[in-house]
C-alpha atoms as a PDB file:
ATOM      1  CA  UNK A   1     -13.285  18.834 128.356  1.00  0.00           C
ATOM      2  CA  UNK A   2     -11.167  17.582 131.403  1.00  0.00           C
ATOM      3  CA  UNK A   3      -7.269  17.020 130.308  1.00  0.00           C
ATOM      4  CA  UNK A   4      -6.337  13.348 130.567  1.00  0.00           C
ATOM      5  CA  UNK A   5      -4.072  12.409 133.558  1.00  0.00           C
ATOM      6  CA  UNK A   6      -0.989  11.066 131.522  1.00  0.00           C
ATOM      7  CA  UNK A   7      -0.383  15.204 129.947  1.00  0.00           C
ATOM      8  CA  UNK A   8      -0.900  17.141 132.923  1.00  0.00           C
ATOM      9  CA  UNK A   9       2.817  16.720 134.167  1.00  0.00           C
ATOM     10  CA  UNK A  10       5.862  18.566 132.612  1.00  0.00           C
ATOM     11  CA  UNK A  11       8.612  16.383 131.355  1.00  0.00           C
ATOM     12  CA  UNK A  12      10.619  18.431 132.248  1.00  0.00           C
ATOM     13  CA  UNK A  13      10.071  19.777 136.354  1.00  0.00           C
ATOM     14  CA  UNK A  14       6.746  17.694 136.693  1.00  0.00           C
ATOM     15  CA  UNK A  15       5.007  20.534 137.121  1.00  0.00           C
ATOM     16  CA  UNK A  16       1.373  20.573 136.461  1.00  0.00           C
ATOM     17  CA  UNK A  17       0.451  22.246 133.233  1.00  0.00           C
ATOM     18  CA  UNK A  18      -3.015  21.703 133.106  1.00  0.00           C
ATOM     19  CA  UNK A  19      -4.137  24.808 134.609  1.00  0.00           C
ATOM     20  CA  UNK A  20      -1.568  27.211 132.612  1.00  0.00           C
ATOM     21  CA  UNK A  21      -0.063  26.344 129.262  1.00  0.00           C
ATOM     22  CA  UNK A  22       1.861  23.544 128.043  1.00  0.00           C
ATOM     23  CA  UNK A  23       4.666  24.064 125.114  1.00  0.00           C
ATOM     24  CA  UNK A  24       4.866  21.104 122.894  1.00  0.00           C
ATOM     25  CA  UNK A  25       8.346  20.703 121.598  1.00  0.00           C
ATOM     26  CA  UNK A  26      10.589  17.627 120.090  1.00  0.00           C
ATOM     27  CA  UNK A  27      13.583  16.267 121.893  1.00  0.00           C
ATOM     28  CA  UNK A  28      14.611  13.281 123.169  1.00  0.00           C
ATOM     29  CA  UNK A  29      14.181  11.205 126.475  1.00  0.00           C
ATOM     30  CA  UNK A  30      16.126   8.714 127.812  1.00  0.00           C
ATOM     31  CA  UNK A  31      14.621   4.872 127.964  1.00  0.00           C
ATOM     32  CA  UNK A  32      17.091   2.441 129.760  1.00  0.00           C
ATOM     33  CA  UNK A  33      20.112   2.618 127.723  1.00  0.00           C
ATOM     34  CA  UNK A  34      18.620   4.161 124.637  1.00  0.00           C
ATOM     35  CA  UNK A  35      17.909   7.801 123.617  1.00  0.00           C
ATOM     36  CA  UNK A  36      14.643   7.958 122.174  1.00  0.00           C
ATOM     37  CA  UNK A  37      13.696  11.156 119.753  1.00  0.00           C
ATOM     38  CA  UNK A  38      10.088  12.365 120.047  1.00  0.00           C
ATOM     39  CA  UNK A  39       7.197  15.316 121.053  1.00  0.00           C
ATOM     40  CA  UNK A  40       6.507  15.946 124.770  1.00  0.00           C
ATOM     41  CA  UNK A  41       4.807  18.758 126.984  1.00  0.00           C
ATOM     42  CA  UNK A  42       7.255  20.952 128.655  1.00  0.00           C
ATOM     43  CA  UNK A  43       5.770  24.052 131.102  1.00  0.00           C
ATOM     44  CA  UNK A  44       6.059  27.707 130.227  1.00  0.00           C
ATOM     45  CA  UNK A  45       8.806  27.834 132.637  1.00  0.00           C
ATOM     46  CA  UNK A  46      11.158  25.334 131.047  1.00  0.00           C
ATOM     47  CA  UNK A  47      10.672  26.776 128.071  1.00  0.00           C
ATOM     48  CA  UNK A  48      11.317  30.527 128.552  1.00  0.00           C
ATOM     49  CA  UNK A  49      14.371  28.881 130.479  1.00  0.00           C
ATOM     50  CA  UNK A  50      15.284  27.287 127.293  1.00  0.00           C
ATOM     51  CA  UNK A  51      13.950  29.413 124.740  1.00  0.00           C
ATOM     52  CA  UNK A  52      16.166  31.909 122.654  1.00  0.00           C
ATOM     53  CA  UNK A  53      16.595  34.917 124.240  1.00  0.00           C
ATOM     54  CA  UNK A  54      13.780  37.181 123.043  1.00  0.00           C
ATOM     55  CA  UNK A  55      16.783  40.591 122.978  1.00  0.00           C
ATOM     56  CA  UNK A  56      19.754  39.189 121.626  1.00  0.00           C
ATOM     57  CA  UNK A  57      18.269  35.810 119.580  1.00  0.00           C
ATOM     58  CA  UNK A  58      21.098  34.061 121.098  1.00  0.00           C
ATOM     59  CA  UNK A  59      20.172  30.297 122.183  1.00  0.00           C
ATOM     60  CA  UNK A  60      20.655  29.367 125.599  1.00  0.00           C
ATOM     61  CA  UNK A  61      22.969  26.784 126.807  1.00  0.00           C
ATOM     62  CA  UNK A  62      21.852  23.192 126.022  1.00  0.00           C
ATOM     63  CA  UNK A  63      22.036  22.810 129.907  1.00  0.00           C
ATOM     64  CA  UNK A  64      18.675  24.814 129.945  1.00  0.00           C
ATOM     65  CA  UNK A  65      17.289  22.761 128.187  1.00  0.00           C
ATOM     66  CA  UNK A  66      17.797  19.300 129.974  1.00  0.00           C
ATOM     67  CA  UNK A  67      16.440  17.740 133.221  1.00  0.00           C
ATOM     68  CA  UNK A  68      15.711  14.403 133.803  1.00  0.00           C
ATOM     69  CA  UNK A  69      17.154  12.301 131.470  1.00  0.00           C
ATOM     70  CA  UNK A  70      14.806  14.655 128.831  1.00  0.00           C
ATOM     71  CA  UNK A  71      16.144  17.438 126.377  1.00  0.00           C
ATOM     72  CA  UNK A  72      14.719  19.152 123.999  1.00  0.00           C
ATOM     73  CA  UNK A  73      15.449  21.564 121.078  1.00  0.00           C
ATOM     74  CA  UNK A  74      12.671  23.490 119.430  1.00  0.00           C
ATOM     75  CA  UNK A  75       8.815  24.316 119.147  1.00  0.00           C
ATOM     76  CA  UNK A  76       6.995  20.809 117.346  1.00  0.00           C
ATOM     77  CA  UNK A  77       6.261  22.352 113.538  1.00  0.00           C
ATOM     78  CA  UNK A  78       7.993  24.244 110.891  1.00  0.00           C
ATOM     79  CA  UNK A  79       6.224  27.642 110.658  1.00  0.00           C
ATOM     80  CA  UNK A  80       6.104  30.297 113.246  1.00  0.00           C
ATOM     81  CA  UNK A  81       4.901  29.744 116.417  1.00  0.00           C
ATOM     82  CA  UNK A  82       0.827  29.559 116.776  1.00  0.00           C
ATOM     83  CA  UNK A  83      -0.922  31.304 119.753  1.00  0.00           C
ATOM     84  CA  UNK A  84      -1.757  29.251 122.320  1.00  0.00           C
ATOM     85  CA  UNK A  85      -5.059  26.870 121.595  1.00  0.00           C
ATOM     86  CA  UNK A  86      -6.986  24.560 123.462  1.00  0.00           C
ATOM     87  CA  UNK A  87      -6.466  20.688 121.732  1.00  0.00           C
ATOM     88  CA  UNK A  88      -9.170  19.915 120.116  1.00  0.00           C
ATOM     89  CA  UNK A  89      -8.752  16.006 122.298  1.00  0.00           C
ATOM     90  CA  UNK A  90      -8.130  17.123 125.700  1.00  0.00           C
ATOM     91  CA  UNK A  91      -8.726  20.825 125.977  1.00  0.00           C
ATOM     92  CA  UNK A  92      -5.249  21.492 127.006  1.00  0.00           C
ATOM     93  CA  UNK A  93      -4.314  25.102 125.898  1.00  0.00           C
ATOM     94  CA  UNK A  94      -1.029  24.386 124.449  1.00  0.00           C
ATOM     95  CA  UNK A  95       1.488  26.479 122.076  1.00  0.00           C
ATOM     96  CA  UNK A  96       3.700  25.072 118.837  1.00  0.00           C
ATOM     97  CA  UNK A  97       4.402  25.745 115.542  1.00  0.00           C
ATOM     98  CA  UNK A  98       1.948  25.790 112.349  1.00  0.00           C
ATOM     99  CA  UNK A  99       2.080  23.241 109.784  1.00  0.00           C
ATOM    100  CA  UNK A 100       1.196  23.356 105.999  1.00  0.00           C
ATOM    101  CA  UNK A 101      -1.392  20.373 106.985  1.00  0.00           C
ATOM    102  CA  UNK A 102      -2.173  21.361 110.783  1.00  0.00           C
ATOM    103  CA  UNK A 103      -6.166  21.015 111.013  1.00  0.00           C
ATOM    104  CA  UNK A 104      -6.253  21.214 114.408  1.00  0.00           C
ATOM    105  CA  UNK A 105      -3.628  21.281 117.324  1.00  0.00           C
ATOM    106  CA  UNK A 106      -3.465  17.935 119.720  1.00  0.00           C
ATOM    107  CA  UNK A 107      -0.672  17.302 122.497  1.00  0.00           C
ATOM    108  CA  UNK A 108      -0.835  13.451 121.927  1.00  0.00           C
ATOM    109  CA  UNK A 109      -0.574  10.515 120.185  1.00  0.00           C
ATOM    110  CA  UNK A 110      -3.527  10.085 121.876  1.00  0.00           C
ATOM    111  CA  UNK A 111      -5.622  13.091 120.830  1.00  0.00           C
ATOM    112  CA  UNK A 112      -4.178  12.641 117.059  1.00  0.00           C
ATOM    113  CA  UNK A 113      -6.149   9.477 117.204  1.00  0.00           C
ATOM    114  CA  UNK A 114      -9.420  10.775 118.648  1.00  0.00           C
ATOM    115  CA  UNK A 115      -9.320  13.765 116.095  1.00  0.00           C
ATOM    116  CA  UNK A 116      -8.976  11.659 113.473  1.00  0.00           C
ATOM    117  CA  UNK A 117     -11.820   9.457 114.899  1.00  0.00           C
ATOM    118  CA  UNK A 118     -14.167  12.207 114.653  1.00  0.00           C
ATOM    119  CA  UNK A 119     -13.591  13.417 110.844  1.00  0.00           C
ATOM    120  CA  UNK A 120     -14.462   9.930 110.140  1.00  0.00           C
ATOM    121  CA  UNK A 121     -17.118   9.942 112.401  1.00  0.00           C
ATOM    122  CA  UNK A 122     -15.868   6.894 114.160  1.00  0.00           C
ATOM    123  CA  UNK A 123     -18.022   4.954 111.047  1.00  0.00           C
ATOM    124  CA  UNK A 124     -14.728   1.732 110.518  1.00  0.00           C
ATOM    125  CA  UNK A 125     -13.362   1.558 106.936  1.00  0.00           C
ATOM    126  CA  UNK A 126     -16.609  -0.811 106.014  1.00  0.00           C
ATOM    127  CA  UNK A 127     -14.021  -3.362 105.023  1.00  0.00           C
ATOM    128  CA  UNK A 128     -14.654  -6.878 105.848  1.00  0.00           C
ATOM    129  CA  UNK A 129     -13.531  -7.556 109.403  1.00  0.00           C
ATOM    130  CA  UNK A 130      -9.879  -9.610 108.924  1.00  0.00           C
ATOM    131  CA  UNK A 131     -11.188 -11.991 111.596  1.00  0.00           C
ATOM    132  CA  UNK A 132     -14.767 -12.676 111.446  1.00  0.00           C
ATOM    133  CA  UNK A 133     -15.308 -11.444 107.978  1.00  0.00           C
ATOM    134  CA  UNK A 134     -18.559  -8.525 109.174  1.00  0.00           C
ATOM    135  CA  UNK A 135     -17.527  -5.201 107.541  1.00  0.00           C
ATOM    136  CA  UNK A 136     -16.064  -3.123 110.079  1.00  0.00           C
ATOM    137  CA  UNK A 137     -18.451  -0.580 111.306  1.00  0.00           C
ATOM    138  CA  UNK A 138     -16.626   1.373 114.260  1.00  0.00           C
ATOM    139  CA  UNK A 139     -13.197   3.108 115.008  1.00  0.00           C
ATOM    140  CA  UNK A 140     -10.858   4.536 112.162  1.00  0.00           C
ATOM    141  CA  UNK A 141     -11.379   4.935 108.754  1.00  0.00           C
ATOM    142  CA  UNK A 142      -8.426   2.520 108.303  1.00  0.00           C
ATOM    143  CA  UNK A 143      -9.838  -0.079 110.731  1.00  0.00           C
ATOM    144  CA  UNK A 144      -8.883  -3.521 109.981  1.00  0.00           C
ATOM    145  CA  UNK A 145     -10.591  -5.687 112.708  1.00  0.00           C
ATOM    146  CA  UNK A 146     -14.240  -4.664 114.151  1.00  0.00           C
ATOM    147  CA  UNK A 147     -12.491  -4.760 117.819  1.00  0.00           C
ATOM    148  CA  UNK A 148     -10.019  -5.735 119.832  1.00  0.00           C
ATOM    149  CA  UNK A 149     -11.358  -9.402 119.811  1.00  0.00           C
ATOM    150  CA  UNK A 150     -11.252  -9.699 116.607  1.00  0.00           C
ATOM    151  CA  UNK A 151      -7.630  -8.567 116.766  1.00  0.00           C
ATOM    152  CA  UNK A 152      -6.317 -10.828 119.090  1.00  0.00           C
ATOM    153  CA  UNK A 153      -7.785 -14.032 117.442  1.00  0.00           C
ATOM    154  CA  UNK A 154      -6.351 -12.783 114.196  1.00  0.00           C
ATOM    155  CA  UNK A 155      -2.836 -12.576 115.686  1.00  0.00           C
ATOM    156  CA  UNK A 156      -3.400 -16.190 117.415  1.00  0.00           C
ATOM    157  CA  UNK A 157      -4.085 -17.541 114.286  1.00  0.00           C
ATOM    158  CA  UNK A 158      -0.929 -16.197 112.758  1.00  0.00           C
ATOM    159  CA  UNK A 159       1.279 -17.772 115.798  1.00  0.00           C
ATOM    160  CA  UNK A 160      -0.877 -21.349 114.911  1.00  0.00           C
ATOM    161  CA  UNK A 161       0.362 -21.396 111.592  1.00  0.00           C
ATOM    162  CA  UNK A 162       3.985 -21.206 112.092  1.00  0.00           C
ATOM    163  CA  UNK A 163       4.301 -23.841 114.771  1.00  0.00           C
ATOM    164  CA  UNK A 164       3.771 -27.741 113.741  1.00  0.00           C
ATOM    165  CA  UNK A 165       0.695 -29.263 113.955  1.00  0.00           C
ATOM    166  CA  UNK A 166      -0.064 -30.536 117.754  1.00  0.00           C
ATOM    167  CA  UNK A 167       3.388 -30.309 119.110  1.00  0.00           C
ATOM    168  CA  UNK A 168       5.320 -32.328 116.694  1.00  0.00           C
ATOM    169  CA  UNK A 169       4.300 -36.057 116.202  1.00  0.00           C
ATOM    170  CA  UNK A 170       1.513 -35.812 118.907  1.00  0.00           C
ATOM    171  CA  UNK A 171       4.291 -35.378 121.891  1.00  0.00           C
ATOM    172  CA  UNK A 172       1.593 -32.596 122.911  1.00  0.00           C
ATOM    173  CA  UNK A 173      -1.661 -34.918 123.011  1.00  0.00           C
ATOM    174  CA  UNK A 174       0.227 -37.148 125.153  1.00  0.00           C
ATOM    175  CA  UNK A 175       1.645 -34.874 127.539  1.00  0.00           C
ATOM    176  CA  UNK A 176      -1.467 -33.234 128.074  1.00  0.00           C
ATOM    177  CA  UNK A 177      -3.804 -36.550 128.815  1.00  0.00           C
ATOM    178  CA  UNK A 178      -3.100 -36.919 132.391  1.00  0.00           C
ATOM    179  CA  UNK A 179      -4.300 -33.280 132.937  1.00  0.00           C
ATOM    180  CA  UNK A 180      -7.558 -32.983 130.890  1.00  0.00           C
ATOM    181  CA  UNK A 181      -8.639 -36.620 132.040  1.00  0.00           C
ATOM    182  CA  UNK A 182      -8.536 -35.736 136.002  1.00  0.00           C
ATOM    183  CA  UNK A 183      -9.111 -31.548 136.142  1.00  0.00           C
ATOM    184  CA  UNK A 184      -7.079 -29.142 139.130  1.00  0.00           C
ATOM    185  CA  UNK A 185      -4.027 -30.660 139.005  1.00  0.00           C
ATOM    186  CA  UNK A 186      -2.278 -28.194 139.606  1.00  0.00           C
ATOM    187  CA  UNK A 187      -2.440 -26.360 136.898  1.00  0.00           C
ATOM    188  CA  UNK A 188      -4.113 -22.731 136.182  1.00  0.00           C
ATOM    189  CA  UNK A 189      -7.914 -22.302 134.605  1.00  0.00           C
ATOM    190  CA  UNK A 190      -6.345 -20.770 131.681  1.00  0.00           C
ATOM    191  CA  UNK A 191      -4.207 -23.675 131.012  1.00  0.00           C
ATOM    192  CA  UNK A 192      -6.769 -26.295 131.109  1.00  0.00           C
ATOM    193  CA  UNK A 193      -9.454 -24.681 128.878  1.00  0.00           C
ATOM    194  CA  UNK A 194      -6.642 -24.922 126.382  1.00  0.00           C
ATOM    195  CA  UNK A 195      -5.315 -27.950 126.527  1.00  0.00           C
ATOM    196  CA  UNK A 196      -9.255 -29.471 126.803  1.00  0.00           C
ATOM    197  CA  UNK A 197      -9.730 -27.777 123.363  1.00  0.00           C
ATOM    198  CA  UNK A 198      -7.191 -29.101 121.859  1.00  0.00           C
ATOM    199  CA  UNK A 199      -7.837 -32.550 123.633  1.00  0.00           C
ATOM    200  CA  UNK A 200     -11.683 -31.865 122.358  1.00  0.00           C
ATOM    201  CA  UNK A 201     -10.616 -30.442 118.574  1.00  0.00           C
ATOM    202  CA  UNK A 202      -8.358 -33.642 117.860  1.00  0.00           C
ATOM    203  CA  UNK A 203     -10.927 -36.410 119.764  1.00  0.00           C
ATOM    204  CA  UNK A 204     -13.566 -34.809 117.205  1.00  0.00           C
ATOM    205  CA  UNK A 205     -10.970 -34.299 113.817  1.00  0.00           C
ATOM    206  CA  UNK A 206     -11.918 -30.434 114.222  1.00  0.00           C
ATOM    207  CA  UNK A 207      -9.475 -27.933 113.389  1.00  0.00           C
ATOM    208  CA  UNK A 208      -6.797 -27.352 116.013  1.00  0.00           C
ATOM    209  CA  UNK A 209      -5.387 -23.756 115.234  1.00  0.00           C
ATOM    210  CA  UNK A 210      -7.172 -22.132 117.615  1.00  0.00           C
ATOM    211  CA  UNK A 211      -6.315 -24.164 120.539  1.00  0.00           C
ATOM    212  CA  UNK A 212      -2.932 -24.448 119.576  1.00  0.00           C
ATOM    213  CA  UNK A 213      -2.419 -20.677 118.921  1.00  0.00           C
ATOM    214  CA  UNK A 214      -3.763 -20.360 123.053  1.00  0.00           C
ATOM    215  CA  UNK A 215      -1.122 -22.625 123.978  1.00  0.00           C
ATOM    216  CA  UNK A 216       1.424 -21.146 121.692  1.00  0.00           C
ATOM    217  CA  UNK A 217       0.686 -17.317 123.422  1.00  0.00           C
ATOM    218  CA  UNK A 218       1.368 -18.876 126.801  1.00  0.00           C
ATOM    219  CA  UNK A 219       5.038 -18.754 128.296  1.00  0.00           C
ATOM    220  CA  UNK A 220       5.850 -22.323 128.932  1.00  0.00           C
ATOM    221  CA  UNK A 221       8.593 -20.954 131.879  1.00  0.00           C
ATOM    222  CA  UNK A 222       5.359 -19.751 133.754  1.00  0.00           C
ATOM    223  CA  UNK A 223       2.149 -21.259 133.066  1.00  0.00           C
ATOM    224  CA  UNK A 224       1.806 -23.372 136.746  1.00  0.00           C
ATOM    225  CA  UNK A 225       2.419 -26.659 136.740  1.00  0.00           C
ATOM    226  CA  UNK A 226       3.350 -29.158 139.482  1.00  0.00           C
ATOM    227  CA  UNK A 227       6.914 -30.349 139.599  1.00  0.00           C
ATOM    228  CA  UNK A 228       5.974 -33.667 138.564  1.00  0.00           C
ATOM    229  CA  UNK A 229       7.290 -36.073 135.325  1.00  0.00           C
ATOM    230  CA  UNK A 230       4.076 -35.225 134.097  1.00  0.00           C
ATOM    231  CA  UNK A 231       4.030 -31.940 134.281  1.00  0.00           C
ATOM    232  CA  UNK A 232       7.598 -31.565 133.510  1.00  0.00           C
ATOM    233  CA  UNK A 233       7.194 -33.555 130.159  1.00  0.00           C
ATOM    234  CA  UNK A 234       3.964 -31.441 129.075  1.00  0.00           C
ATOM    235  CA  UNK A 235       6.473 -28.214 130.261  1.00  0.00           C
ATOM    236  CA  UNK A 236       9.298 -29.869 127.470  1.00  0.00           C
ATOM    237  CA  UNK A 237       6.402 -29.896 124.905  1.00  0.00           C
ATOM    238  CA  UNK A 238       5.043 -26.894 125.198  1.00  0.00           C
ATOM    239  CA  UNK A 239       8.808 -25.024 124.922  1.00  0.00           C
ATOM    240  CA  UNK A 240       8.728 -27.496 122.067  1.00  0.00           C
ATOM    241  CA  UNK A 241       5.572 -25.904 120.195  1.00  0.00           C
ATOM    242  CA  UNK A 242       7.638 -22.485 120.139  1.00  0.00           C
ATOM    243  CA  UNK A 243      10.527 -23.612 119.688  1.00  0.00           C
ATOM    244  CA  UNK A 244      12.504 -23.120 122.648  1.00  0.00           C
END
């Protein structure tokens, strides 16, 4: 199985690992101003450069064991060190310590996932989807929502019910008028689908979450729209919906 692009590169020396074997340690990389602590590939070089010496069991110097903004202290695991295996996601032959529950080694987040996607057999939980209700029939065995649809309309819903309904005293269905009454003015595709829904979903007494969660995911400081007092005042109500 081909090794994904994202684990070929040491995080160390960005040296390609793919062909040769990749260590799999914990340390800790640096993200902006934060030190983050996690698992990463390193090559066989950076870690014999780092590694205790094999003689004298002396550790190195930390300084052999950072580059980058990375640094890293020991083997992933708790048991002795394994003999380097393929992962059982990506076919990368890598090396790390065993573990009282290891049933297979993986390099990734990313191959975690997929392993655990195939001892489930990728069958869903069989749950009722927690958007459109169909038992869920695909992915994990802990699978809430049937995809990533699903998902997304679920979390739009959420945002709907914490803001007030249409803008606060219908400053919302006013400001948005001029725009769904003559279309293209200067506004983006996106934009006008949801403010027609919403325009369409109060005109008929429908519900109004899901047009209102659409406008509610939208950053008011960037959706287009012309520099107009109409288009500022629907601007003013839509920071209004979130609170802003």
């Amino acid at each position: 199985m081909a090794v994904r692009e994202g684990l070929r590169l040491c995080r160390m020396c960005s040296a390609d690992v793919s062909a040769g074997v990749g260590y799999l340690v914990v340390g800790t990389s640096r993200e902006g101003r934060r030190r983050v602590f996690g698992r990463f590939l390193i090559c066989e070089g950076c870690y014999v450069r780092g590694a205790p010496d094999p003689v004298t069991g002396l550790s190195r110097p930390d300084a052999a064991r950072q580059a980058g903004g990375v640094r890293w202290f020991e083997l992933l695991g708790r048991g002795p060190a394994l003999a380097p295996e393929p992962c059982v996601g990506c076919g990368l032959v890598v090396v790390r310590r065993a573990e009282a529950l290891l049933k297979g080694v993986t390099c990734s987040r990313a191959c975690r996932t997929s392993l655990t996607r195939k001892r489930h057999g990728g069958r869903g939980s069989g749950r009722p989807c927690g958007s459109c209700g169909q038992p869920v029939t695909v992915g994990r065995a802990d699978s809430v929502y049937c995809d990533a649809r699903c998902r997304q309309k679920a979390y739009r819903r959420r945002k709907a019910r914490r803001i007030p309904d249409a803008g606060g005293g219908g400053e919302l269905l006013a400001a948005l008028a001029p725009f769904v009454v003559a279309p293209g003015r200067g506004i983006s595709k996106a934009l006008y689908k949801a403010l027609y829904s919403l325009h369409v979903a109060h005109q008929g007494g429908h519900g109004q979450q899901e047009p209102l969660a659409r406008l509610t995911a939208m950053d008011p400081e960037r959706v287009r729209l012309p520099d107009t007092q109409e288009g500022r005042r629907l601007r003013a109500a839509l920071r209004g919906m979130r609170g802003v």
